[in-house]
C-alpha atoms as a PDB file:
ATOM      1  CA  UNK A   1      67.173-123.604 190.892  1.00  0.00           C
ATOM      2  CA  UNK A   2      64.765-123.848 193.365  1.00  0.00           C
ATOM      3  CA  UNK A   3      61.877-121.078 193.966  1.00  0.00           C
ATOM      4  CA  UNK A   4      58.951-122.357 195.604  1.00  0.00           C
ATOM      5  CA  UNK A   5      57.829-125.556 196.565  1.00  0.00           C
ATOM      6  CA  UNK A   6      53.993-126.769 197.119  1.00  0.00           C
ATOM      7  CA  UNK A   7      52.257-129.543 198.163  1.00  0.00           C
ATOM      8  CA  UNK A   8      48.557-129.750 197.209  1.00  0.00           C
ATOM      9  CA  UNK A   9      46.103-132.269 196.492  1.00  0.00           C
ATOM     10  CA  UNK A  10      49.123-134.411 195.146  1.00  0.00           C
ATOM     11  CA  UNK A  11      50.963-137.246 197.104  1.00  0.00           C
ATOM     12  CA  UNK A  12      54.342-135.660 197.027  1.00  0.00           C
ATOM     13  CA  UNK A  13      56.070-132.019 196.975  1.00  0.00           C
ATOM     14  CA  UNK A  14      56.467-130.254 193.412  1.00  0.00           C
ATOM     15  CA  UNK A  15      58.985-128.033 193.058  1.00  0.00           C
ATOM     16  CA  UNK A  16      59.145-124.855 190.783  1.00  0.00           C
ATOM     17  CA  UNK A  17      61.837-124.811 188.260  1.00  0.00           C
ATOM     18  CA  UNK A  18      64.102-123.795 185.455  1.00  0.00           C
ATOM     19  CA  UNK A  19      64.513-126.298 183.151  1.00  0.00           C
ATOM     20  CA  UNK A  20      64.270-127.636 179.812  1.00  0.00           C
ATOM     21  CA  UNK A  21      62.800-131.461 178.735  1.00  0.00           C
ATOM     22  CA  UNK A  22      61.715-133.045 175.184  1.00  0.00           C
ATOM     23  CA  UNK A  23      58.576-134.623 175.189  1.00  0.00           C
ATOM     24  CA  UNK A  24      58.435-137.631 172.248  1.00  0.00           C
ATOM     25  CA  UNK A  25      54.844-139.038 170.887  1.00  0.00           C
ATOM     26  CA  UNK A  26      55.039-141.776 168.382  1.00  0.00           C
ATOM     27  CA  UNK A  27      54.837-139.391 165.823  1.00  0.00           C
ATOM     28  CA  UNK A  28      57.196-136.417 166.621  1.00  0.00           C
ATOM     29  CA  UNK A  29      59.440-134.721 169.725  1.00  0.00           C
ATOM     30  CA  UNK A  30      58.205-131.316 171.282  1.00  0.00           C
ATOM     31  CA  UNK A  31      60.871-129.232 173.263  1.00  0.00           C
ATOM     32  CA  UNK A  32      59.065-127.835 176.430  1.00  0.00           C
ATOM     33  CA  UNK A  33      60.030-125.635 179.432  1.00  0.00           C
ATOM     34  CA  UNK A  34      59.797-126.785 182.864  1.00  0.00           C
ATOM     35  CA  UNK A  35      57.649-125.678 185.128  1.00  0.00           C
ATOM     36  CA  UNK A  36      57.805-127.632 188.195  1.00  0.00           C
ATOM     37  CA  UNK A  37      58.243-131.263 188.807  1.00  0.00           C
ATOM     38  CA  UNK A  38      57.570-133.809 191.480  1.00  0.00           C
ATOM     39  CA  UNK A  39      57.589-137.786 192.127  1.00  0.00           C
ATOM     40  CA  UNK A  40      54.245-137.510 190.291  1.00  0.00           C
ATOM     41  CA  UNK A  41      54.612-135.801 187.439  1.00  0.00           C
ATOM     42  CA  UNK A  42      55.519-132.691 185.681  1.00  0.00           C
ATOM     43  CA  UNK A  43      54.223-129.349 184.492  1.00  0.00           C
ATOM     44  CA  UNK A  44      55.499-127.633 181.563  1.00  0.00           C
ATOM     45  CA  UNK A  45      55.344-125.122 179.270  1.00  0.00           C
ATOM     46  CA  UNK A  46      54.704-126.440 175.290  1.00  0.00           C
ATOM     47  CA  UNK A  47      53.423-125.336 172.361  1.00  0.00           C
ATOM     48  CA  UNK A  48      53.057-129.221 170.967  1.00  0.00           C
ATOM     49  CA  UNK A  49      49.081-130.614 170.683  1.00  0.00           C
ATOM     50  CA  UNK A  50      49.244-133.431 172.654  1.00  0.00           C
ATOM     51  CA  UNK A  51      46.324-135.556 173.319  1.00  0.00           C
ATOM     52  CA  UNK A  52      45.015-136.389 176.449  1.00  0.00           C
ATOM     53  CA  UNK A  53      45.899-139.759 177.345  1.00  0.00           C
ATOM     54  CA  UNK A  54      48.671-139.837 175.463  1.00  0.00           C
ATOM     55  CA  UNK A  55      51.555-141.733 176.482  1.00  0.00           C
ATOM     56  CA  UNK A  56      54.584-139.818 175.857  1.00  0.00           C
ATOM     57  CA  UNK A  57      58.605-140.535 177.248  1.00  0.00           C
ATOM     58  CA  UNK A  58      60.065-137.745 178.526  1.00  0.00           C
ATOM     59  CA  UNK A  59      63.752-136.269 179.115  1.00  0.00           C
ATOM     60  CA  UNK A  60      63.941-133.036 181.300  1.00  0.00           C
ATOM     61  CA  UNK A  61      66.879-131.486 182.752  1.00  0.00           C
ATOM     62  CA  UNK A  62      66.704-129.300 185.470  1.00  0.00           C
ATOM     63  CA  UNK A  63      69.141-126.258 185.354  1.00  0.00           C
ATOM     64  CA  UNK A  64      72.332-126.466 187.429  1.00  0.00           C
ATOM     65  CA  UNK A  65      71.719-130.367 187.465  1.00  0.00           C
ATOM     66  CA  UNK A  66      74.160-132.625 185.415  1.00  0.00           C
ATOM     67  CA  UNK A  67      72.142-135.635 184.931  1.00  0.00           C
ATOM     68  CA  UNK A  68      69.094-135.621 182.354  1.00  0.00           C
ATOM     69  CA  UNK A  69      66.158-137.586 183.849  1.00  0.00           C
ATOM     70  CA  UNK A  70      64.367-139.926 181.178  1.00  0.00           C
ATOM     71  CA  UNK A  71      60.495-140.801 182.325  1.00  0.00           C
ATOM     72  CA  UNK A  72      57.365-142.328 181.066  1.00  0.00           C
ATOM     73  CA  UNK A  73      54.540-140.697 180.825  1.00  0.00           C
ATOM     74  CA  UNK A  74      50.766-140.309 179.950  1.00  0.00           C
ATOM     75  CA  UNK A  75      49.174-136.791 179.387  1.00  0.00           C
ATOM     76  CA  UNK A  76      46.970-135.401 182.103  1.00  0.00           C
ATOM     77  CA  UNK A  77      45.881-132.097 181.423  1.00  0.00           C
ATOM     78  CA  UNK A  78      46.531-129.709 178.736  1.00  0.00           C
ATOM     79  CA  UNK A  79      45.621-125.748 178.638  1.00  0.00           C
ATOM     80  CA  UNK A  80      47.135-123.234 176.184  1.00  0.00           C
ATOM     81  CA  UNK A  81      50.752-124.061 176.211  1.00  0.00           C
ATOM     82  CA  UNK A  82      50.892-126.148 179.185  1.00  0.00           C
ATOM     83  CA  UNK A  83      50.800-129.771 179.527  1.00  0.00           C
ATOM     84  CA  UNK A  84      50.601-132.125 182.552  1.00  0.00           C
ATOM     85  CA  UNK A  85      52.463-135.194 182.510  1.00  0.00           C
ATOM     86  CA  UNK A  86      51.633-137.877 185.242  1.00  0.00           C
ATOM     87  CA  UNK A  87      54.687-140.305 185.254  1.00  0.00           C
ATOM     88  CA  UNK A  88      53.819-144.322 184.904  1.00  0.00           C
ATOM     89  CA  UNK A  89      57.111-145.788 187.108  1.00  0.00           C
ATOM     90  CA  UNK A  90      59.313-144.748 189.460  1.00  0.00           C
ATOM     91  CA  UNK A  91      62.679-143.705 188.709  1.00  0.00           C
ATOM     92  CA  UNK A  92      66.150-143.740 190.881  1.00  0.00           C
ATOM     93  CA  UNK A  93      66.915-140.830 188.487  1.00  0.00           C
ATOM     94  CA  UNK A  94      64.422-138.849 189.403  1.00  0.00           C
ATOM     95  CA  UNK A  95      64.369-140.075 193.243  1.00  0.00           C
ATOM     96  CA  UNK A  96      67.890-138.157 192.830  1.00  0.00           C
ATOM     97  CA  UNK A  97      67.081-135.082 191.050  1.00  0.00           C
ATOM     98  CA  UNK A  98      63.961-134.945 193.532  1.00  0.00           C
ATOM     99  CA  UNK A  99      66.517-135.250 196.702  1.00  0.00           C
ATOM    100  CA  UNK A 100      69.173-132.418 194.682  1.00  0.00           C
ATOM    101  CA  UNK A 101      65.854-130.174 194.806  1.00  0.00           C
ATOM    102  CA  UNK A 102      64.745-130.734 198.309  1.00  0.00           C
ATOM    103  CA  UNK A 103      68.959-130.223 199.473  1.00  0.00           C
ATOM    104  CA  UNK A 104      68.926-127.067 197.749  1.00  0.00           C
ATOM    105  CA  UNK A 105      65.465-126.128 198.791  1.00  0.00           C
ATOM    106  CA  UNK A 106      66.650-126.920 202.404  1.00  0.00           C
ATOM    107  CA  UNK A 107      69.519-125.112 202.043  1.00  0.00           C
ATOM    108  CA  UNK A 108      67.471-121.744 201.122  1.00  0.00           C
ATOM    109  CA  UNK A 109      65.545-122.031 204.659  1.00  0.00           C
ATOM    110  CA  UNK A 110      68.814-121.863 206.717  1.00  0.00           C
END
């Protein structure tokens, strides 16, 4: 669920998560662990070598959510088993999981 939520030198809110998501290259798939997400992009924890660059597709699912979310992406930034993942389109999938987030985030405030 829900813990924190930011919003930083990005155009949108990210929100801090539980979550799991596959990351696929056109060489392999990585499982990774979510750290937050946002109508951006995503942070998350992996242990894959990804290349910056790199344009990856994605499928995360947030815990507690039903739906899996399937994005394109391109690698942003990666540190010792993190990776940043700026997404290329937009997505009514993840316009939904993004408005499930900020319900439930609302929802903690009242």
């Amino acid at each position: 669920m829900v813990h924190s939520v930011s919003t930083d030198r990005r155009q949108g809110r990210r929100y801090l998560i539980v979550g799991k998501a596959v990351i696929c290259t056109a060489k392999e798939q990585i499982a990774a662990e979510l750290v937050n997400v946002g109508s951006g992009g995503m942070l998350a924890f992996c242990d894959g070598a990804l290349a910056l660059g790199e344009l990856v597709e994605v499928r995360f699912q947030v815990q507690d959510y039903p739906l899996e979310v399937p994005m394109k992406g391109r690698v942003l930034h990666t540190a010792v088993g993190l990776v940043g993942i700026a997404f290329l389109e937009e997505s009514e999938a993840l316009d939904e999981v993004l408005l499930w987030l900020e319900a439930g985030f609302m929802a903690c405030l009242i």
